[in-house]
Every structure is written in C-alpha cells, then in structure tokens.
C-alpha atoms as a PDB file:
ATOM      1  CA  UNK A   1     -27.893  -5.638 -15.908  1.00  0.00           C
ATOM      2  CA  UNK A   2     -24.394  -5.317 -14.299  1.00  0.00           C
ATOM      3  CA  UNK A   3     -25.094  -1.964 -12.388  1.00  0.00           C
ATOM      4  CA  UNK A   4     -27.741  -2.323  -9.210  1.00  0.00           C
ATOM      5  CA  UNK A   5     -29.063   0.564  -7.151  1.00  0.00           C
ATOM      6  CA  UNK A   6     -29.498   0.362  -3.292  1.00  0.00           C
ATOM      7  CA  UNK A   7     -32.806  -0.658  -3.582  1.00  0.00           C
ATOM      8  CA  UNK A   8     -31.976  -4.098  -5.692  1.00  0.00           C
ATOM      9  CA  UNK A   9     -29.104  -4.737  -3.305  1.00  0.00           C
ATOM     10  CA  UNK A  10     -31.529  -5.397  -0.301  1.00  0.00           C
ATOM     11  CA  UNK A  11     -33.524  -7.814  -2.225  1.00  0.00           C
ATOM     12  CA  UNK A  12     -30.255 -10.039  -1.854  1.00  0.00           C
ATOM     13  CA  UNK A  13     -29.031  -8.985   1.244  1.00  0.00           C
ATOM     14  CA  UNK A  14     -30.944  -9.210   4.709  1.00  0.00           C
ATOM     15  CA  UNK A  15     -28.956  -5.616   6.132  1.00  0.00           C
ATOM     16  CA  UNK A  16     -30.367  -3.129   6.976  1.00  0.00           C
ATOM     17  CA  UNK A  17     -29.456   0.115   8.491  1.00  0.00           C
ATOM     18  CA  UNK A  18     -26.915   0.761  10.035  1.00  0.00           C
ATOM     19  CA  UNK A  19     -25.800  -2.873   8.836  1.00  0.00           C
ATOM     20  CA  UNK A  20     -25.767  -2.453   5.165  1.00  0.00           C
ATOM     21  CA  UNK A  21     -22.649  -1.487   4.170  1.00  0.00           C
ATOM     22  CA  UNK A  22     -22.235  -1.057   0.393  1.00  0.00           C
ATOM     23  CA  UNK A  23     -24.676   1.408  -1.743  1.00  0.00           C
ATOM     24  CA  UNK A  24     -24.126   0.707  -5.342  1.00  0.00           C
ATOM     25  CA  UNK A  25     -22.817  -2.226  -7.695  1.00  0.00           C
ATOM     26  CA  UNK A  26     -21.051  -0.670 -10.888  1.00  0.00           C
ATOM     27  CA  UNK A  27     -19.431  -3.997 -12.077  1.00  0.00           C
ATOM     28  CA  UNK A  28     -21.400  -7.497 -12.375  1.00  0.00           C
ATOM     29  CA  UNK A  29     -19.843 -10.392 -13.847  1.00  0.00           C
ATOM     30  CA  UNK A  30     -21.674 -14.015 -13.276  1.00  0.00           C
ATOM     31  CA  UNK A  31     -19.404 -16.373 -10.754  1.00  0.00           C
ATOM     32  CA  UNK A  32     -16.559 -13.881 -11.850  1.00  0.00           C
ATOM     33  CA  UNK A  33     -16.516 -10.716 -10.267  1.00  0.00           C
ATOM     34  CA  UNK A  34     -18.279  -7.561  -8.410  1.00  0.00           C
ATOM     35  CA  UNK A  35     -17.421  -3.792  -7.593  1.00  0.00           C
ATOM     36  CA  UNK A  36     -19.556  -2.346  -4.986  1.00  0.00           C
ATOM     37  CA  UNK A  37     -19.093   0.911  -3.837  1.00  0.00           C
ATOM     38  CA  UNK A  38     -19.558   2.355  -0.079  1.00  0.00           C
ATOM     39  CA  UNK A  39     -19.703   6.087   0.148  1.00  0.00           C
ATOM     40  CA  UNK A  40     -18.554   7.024   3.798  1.00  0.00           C
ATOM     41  CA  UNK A  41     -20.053   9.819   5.232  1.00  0.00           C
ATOM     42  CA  UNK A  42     -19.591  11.511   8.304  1.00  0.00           C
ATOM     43  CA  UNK A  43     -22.855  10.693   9.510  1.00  0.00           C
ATOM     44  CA  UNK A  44     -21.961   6.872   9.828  1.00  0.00           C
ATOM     45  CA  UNK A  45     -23.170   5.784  13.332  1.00  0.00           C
ATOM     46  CA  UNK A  46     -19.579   4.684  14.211  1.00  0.00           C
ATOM     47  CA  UNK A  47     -17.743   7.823  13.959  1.00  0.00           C
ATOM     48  CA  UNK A  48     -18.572   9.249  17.036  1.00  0.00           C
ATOM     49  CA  UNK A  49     -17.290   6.303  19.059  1.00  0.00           C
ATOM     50  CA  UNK A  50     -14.195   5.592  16.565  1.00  0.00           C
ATOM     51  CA  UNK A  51     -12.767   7.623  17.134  1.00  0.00           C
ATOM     52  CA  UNK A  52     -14.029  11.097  18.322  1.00  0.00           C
ATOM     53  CA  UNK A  53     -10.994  13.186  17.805  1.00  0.00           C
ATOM     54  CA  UNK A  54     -10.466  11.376  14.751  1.00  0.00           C
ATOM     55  CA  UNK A  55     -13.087   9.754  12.649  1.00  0.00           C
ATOM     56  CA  UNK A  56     -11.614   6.859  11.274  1.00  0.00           C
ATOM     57  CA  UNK A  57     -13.928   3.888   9.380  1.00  0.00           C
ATOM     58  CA  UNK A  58     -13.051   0.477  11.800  1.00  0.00           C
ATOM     59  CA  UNK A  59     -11.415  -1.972   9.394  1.00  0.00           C
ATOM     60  CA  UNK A  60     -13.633  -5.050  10.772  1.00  0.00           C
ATOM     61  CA  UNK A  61     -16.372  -2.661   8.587  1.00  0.00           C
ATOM     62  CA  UNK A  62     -14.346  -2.707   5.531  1.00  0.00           C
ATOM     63  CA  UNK A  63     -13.616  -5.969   5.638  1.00  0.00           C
ATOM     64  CA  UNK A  64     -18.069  -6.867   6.301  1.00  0.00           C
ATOM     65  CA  UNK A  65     -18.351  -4.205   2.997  1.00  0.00           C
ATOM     66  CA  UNK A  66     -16.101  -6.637   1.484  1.00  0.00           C
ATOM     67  CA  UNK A  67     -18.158  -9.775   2.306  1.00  0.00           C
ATOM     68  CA  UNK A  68     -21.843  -8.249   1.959  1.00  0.00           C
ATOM     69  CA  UNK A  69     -20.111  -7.334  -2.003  1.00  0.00           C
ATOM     70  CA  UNK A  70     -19.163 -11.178  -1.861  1.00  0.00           C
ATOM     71  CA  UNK A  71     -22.478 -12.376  -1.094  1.00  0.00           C
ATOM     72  CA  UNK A  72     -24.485 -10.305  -3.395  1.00  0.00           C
ATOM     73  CA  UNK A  73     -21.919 -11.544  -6.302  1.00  0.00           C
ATOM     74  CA  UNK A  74     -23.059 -15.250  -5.226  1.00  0.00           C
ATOM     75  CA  UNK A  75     -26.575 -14.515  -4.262  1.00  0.00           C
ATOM     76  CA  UNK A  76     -26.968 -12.682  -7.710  1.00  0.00           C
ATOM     77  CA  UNK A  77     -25.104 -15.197  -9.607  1.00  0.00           C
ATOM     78  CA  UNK A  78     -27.179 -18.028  -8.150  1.00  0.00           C
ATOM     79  CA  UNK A  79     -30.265 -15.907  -8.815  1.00  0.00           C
ATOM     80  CA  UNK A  80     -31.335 -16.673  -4.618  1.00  0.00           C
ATOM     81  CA  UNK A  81     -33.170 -13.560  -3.806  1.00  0.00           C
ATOM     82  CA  UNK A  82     -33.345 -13.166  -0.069  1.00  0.00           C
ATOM     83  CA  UNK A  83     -36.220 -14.535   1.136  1.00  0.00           C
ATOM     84  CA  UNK A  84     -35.451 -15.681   4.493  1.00  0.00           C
ATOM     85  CA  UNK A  85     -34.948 -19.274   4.074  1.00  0.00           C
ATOM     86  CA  UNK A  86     -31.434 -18.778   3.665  1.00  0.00           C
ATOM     87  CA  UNK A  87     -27.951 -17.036   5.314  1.00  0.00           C
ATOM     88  CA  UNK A  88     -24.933 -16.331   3.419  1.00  0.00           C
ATOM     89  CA  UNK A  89     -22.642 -16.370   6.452  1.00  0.00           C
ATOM     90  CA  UNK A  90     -18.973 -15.308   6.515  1.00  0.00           C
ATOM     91  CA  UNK A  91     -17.322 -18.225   7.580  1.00  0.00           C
ATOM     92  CA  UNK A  92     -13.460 -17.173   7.303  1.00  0.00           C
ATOM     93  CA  UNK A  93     -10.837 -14.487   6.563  1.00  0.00           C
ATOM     94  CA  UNK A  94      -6.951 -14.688   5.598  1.00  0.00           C
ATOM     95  CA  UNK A  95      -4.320 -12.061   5.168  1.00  0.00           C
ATOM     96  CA  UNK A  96      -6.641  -9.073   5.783  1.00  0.00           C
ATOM     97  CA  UNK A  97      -4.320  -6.140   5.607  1.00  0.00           C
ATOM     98  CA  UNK A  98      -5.480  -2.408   6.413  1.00  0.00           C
ATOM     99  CA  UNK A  99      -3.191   0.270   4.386  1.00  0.00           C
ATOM    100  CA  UNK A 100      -5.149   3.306   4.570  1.00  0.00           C
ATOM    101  CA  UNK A 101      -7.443   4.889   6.776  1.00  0.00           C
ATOM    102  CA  UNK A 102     -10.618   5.531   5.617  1.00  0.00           C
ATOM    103  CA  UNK A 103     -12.733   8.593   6.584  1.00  0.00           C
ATOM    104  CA  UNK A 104     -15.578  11.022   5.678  1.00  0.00           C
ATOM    105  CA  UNK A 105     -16.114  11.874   2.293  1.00  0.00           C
ATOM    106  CA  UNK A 106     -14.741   9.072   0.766  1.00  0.00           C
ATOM    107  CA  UNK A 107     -15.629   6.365  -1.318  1.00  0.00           C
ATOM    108  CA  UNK A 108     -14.727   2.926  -0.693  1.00  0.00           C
ATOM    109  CA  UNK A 109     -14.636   1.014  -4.106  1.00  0.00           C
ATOM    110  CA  UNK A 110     -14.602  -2.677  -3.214  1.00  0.00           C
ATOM    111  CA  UNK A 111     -13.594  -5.355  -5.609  1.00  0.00           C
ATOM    112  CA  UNK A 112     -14.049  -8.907  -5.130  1.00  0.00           C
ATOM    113  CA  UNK A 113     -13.366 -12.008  -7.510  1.00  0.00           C
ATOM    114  CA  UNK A 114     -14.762 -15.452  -6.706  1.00  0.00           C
ATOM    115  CA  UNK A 115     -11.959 -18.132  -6.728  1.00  0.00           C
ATOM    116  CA  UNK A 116     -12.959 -21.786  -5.694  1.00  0.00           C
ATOM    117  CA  UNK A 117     -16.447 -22.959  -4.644  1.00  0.00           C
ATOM    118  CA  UNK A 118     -16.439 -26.452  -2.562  1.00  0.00           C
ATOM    119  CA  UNK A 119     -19.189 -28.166  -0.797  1.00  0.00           C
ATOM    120  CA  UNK A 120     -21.032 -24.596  -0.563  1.00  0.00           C
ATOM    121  CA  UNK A 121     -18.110 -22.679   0.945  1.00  0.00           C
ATOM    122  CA  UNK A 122     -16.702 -20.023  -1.851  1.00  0.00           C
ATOM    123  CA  UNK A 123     -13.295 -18.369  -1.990  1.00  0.00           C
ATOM    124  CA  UNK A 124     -13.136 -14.834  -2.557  1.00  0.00           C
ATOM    125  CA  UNK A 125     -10.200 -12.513  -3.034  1.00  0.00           C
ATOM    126  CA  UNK A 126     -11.195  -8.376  -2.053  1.00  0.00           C
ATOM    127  CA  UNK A 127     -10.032  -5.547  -1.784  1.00  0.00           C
ATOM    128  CA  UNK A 128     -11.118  -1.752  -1.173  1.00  0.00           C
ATOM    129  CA  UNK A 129      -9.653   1.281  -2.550  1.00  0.00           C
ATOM    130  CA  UNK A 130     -10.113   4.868  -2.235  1.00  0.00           C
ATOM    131  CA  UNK A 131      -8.934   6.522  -5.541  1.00  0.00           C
ATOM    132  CA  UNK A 132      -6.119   4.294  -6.611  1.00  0.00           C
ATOM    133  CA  UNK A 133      -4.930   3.968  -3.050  1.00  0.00           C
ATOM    134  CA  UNK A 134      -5.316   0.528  -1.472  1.00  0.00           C
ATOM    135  CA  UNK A 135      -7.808   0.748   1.958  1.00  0.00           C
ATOM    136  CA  UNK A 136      -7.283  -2.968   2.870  1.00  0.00           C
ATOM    137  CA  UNK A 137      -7.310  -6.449   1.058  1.00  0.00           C
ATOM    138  CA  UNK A 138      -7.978 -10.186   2.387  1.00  0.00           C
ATOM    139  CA  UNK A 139      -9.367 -13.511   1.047  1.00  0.00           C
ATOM    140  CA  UNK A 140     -12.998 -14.268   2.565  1.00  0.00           C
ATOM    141  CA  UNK A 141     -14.663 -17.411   3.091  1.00  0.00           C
ATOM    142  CA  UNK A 142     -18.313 -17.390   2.896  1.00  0.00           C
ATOM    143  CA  UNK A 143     -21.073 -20.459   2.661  1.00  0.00           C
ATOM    144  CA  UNK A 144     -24.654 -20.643   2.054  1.00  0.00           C
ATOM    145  CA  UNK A 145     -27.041 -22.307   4.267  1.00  0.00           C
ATOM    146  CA  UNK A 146     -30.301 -22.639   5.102  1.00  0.00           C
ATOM    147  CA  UNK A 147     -31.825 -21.011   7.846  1.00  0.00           C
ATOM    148  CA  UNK A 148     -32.532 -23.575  11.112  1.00  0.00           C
ATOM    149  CA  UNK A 149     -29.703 -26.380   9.907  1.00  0.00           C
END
C-alpha cells in the first residue's frame, strides 16, 4: 500500500483539526521517501488573519506540512501507529526557503526523502510544490520519543 487516505494518516499522526496539515499520501517508499499532498482551501482557519486583503498560506505551515509528511514516512516505515506513548517532535530546520506564495485553490504537493538517522534523530530533505513551481524547501530534523522522558 503506498497511497493512504486521510483517515489512515491520523492513525500515525496525533493532529487534528485545524492541526493536520496534509490530506493524502500518493507516494510511499520504506525509509526512502513520501509525497503527501495538502489541498488549500479558502476555508483554512488562517486566512482570515493572514492576511485579510490577501490570503496567503504562512510558510511556518508549509514547512509543519512538510514535517507531519516526515513523520508519517518514519512512523509508517517503523510500523509505530500512534498510540499515545510516543511524540515524533520536530527538533530542527536548515535552509528553509519560501519561493512562492501559496493560496486558495491550490495544492501543495510535498516531497520528503529521509537522509541520515542517528541516535533517533532523522534527517529529512522537503520540499512543496504547486504544479511544477517550487512553494518552499528546507532540511528537517525530527526524533522520536516517548511520551513523559
């Protein structure tokens, strides 16, 4: 199963509205690979604080889409359902770059690849297009830990 509807993406994740930011996974490759997709909509509870004139997606949101895609890729490839024992938390971000703005009506397609994995922390390069237009790109850090340590 490389494709995963809404519904199997919560039992990884612990979002919820109007936390969960990606809808669909297309692409599923084991320790390799994701592609999640966000469909923006106007009805996102940030547009009518950012900004009203203008609705614009905020790019710390894009770059959370990027890591919730990050964590279901480990979660998944781990096979650790969430079941509230444990947090994937993200830990770190380098050269996040925004290129495009996103807005209503379109649809973020977020790729991430897993690099290294050390002492529980993973490596993850991501980025987010709309069409063949780059949105933004960054490396994430994320780690795994057990909730209460």
């Amino acid at each position: 199963m490389s494709e995963m509807t809404i519904e199997q993406i919560k039992e990884y994740l612990p979002h919820r509205y109007p936390f969960l930011l990606i809808d669909r996974v297309v692409e599923f490759e084991k320790d390799k690979r994701i592609v999640a997709i966000k469909c923006v909509t106007v009805n996102e509870p940030f547009f009518p604080g950012h900004f009203p004139h203008l609705h614009v997606m905020p790019g710390v949101l894009i770059v959370e889409a990027m890591a919730q895609a990050a964590a279901v890729l480990s979660l998944r490839s781990l096979g650790q359902k969430n079941d509230a024992k444990w947090v994937y938390y993200f830990v770190g971000i380098d050269g996040a770059r925004f290129k495009r703005p996103v807005t209503p009506g379109d649809q973020l397609r977020i790729e991430v690849a897993q690099g290294i994995v050390k002492r529980g922390i993973a490596k993850y390069t991501a980025v987010a297009r709309v069409g063949d237009q780059v949105a933004a790109e960054a490396e994430l850090l994320c780690a795994l830990r057990k909730i209460g340590e």
